[in-house]
C-alpha atoms as a PDB file:
ATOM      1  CA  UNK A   1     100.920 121.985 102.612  1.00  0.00           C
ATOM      2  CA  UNK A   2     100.562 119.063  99.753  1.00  0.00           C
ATOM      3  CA  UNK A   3      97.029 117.390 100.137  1.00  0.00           C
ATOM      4  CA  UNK A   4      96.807 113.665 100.389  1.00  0.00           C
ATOM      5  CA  UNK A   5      94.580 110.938 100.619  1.00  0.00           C
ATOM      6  CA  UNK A   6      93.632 108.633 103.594  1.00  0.00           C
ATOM      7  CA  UNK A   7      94.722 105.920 101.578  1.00  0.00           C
ATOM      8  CA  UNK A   8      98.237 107.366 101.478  1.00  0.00           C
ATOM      9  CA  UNK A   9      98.030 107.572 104.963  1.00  0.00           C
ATOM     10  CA  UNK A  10      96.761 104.091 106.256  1.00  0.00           C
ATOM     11  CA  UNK A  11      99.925 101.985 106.222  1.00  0.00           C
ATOM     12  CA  UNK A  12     101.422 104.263 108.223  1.00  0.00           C
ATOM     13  CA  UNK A  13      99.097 104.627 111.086  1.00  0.00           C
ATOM     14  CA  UNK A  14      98.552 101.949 113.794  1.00  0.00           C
ATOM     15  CA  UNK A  15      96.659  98.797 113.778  1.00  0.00           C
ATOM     16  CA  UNK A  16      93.073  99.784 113.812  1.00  0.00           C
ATOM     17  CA  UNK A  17      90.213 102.061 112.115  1.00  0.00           C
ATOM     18  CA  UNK A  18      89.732 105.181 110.788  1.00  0.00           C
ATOM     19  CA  UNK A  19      86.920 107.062 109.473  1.00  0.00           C
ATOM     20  CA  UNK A  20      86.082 110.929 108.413  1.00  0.00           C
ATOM     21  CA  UNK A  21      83.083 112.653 110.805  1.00  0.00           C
ATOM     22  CA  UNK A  22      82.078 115.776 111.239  1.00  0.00           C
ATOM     23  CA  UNK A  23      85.287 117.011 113.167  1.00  0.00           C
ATOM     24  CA  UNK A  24      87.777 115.467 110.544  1.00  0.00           C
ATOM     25  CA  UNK A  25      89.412 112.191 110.501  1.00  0.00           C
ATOM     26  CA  UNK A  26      89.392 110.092 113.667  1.00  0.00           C
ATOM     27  CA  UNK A  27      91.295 107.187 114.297  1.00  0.00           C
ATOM     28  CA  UNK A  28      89.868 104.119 116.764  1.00  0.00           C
ATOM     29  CA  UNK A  29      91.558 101.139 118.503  1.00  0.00           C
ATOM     30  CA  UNK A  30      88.309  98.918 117.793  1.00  0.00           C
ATOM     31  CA  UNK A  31      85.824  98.912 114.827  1.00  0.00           C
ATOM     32  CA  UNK A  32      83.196 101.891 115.915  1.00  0.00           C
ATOM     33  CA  UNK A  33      79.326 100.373 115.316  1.00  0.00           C
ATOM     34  CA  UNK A  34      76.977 102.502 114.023  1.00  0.00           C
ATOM     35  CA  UNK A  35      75.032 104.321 116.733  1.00  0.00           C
ATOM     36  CA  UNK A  36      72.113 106.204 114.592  1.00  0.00           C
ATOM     37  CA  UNK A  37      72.471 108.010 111.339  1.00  0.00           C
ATOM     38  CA  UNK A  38      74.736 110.609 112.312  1.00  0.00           C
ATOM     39  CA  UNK A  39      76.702 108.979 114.819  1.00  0.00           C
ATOM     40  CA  UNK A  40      79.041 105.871 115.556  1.00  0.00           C
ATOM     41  CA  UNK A  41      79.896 103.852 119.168  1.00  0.00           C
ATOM     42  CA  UNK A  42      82.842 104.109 120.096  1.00  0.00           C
ATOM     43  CA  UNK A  43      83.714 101.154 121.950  1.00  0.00           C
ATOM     44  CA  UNK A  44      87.050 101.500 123.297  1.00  0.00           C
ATOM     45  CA  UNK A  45      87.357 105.180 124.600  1.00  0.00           C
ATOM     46  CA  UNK A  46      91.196 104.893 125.477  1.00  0.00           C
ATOM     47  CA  UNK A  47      92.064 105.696 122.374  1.00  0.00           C
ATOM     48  CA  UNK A  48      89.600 107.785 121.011  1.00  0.00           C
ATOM     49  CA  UNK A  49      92.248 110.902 121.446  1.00  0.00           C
ATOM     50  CA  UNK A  50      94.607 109.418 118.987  1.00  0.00           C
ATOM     51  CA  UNK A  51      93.136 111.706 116.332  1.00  0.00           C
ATOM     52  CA  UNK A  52      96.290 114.228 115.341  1.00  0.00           C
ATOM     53  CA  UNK A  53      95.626 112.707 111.296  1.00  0.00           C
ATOM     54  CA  UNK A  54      93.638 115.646 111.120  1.00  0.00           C
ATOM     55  CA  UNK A  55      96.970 117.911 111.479  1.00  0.00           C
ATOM     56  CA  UNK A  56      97.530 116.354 108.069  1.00  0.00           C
ATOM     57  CA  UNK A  57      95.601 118.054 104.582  1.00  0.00           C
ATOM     58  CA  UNK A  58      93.629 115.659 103.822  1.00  0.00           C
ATOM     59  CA  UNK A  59      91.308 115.332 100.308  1.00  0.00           C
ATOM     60  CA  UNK A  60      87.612 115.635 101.093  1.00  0.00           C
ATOM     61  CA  UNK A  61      85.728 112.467 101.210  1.00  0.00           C
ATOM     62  CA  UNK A  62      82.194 112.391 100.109  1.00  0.00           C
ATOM     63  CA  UNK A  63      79.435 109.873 102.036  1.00  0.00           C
ATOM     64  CA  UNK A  64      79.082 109.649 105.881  1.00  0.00           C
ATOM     65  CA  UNK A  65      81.334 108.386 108.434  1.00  0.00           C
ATOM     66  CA  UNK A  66      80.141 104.284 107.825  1.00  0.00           C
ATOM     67  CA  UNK A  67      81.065 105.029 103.749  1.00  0.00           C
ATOM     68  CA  UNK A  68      84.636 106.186 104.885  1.00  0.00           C
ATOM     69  CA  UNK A  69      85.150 103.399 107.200  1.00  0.00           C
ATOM     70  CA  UNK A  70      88.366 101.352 107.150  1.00  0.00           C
ATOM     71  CA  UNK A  71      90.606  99.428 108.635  1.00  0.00           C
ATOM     72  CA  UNK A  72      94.450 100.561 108.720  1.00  0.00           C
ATOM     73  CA  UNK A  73      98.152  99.393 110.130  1.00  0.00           C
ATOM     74  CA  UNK A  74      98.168  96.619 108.187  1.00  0.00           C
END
C-alpha cells in the first residue's frame, strides 16, 4: 500500500481535528485540550470512534500528539 501524508488526507475527512498518539491517528469532533504531557481531553466522546484513518499508511510524524495537531474538513 502507497504511504501518504496526513496532509493528503485532511480535505477529505470531516469537519474537525486530527492528531497522531500513541495508537495512530485519531480523528475528534471538537479540538482535544491538553490533559498532561502524554495525554489530551477529549471533550466530545461521541465521536471519538471515528478513527478508521489509521486503516490508511500513513508517514511517521515526529513530536507528540499537541505538535501534530490540526484542524481538517475544511
Amino acid at each position: 500500500m502507497k504511504q501518504i501524508t496526513i496532509y493528503e488526507l485532511l480535505p477529505l475527512l470531516r469537519p474537525g481535528w486530527v492528531a497522531k498518539g500513541a495508537h495512530g491517528w485519531a480523528w475528534f469532533g471538537l479540538k482535544p485540550t491538553p490533559h498532561n504531557d502524554w495525554e489530551c481531553y477529549i471533550p466530545d466522546r461521541s465521536d471519538d470512534d471515528f478513527n478508521f484513518i489509521n486503516m490508511f499508511n500513513i508517514a511517521p510524524f515526529d513530536g507528540d500528539w499537541k505538535d501534530s495537531l490540526m484542524e481538517c474538513g475544511k
